[in-house]
C-alpha atoms as a PDB file:
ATOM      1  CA  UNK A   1      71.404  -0.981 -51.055  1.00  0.00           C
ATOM      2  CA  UNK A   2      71.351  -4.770 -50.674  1.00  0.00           C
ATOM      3  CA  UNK A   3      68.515  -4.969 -52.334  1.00  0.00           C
ATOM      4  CA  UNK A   4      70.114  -3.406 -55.340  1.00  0.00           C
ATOM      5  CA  UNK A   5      72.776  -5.736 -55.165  1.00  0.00           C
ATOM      6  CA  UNK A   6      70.523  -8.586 -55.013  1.00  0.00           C
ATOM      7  CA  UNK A   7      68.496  -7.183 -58.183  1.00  0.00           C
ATOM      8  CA  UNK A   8      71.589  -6.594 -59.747  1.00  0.00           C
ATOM      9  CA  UNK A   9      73.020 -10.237 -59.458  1.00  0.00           C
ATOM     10  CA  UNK A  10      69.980 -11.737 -60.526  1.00  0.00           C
ATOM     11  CA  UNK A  11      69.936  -9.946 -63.597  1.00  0.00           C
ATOM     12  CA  UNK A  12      73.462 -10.579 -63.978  1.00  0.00           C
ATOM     13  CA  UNK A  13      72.785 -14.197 -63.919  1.00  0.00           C
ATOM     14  CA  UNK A  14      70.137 -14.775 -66.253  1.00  0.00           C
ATOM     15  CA  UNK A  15      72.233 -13.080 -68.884  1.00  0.00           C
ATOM     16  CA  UNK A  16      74.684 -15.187 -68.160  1.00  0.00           C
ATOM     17  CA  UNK A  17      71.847 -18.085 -68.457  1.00  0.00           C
ATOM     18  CA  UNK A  18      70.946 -16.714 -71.715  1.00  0.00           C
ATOM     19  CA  UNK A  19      74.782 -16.307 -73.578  1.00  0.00           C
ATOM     20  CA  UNK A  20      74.871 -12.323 -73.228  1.00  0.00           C
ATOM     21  CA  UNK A  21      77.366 -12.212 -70.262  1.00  0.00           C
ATOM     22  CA  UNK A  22      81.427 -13.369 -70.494  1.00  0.00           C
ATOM     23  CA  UNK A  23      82.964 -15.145 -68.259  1.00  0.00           C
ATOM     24  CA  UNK A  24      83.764 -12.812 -65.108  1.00  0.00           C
ATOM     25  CA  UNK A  25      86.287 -12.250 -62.352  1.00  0.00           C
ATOM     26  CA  UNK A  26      85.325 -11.734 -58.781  1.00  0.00           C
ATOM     27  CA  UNK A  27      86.443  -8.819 -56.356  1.00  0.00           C
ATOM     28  CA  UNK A  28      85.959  -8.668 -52.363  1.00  0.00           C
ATOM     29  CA  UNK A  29      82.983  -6.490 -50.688  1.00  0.00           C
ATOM     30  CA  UNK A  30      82.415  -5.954 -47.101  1.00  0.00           C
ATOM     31  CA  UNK A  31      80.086  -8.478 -47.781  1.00  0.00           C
ATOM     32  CA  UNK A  32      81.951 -10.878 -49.766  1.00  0.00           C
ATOM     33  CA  UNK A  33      82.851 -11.612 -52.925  1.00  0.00           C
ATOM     34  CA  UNK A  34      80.931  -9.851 -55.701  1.00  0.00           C
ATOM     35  CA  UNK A  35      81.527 -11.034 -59.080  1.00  0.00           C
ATOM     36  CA  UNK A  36      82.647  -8.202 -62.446  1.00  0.00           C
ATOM     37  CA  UNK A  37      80.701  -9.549 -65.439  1.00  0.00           C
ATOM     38  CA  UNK A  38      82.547  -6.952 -67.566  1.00  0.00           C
ATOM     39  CA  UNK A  39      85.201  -4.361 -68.344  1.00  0.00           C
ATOM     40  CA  UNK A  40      85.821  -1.913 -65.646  1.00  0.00           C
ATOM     41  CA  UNK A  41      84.972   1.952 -66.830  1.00  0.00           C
ATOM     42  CA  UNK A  42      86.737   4.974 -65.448  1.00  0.00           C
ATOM     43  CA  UNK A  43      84.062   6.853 -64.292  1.00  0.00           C
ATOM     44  CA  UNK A  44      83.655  11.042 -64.476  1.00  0.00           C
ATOM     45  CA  UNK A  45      80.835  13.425 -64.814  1.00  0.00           C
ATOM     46  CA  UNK A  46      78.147  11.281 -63.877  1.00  0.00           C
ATOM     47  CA  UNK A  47      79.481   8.823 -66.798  1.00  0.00           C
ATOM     48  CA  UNK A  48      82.287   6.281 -67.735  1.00  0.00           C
ATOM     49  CA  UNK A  49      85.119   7.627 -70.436  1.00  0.00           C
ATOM     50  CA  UNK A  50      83.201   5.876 -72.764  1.00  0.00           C
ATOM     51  CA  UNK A  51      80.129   7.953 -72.745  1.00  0.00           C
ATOM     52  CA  UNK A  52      77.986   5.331 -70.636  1.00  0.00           C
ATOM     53  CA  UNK A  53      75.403   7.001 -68.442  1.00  0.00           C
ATOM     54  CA  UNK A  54      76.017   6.291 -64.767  1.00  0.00           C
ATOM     55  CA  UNK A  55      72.081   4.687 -64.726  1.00  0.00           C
ATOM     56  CA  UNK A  56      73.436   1.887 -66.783  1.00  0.00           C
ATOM     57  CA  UNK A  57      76.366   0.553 -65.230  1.00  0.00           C
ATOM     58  CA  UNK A  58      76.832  -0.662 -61.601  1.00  0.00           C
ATOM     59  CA  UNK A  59      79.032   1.486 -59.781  1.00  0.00           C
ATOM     60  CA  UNK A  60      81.531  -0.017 -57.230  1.00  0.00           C
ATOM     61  CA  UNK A  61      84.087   2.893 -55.525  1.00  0.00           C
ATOM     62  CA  UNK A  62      87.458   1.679 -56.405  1.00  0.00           C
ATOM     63  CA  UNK A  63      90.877   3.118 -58.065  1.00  0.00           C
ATOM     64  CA  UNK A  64      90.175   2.104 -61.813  1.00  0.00           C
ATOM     65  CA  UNK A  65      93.547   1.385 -63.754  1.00  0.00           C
ATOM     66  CA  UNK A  66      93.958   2.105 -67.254  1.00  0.00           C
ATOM     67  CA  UNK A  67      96.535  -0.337 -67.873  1.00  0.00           C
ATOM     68  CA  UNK A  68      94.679  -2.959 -65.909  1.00  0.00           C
ATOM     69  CA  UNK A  69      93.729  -6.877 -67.398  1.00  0.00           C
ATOM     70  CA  UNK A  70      89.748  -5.584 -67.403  1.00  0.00           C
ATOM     71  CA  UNK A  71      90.010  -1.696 -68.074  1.00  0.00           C
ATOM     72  CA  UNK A  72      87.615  -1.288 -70.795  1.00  0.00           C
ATOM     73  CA  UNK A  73      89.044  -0.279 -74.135  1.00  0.00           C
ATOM     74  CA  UNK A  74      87.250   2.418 -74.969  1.00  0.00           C
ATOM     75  CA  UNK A  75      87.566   4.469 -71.550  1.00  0.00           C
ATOM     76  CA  UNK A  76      91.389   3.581 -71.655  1.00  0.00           C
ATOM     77  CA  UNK A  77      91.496   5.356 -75.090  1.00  0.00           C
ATOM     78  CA  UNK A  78      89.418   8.277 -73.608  1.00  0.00           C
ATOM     79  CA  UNK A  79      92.071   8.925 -72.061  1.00  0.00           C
ATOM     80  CA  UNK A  80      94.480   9.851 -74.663  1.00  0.00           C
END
């Protein structure tokens, strides 16, 4: 699992490097802080509201709000 995370940050930072990544907000872990480099997707069925397949998004177990400041568009809308 850590090394997931670890794989997964470093990928996250060289799109950052490279333009493809928007500024981000951070969140706490049992490890410490892990930074969001994007929207936050309401996740069902193995995919977010949006359609994304679970494969392609980095899933973190939390309550997702519709209505929050980074709920993604599209899965807010998804939900009617």
């Amino acid at each position: 699992m850590e090394a997931r995370i670890a794989a997964a940050i470093a990928r996250i930072d060289l799109r950052r490097a490279e333009g493809e990544v928007p500024p981000s907000h951070q969140v706490m872990d049992v490890d410490g802080p892990l930074e969001i480099t994007g929207p936050e997707h309401g996740m069902r069925d193995g995919m977010t509201l949006c359609g994304i397949p679970n494969e392609q998004v980095s899933v973190m177990r939390n309550l997702w709000f519709p209505g929050g400041a980074y709920a993604c568009e599209r899965c807010r809308a998804a939900l009617g």
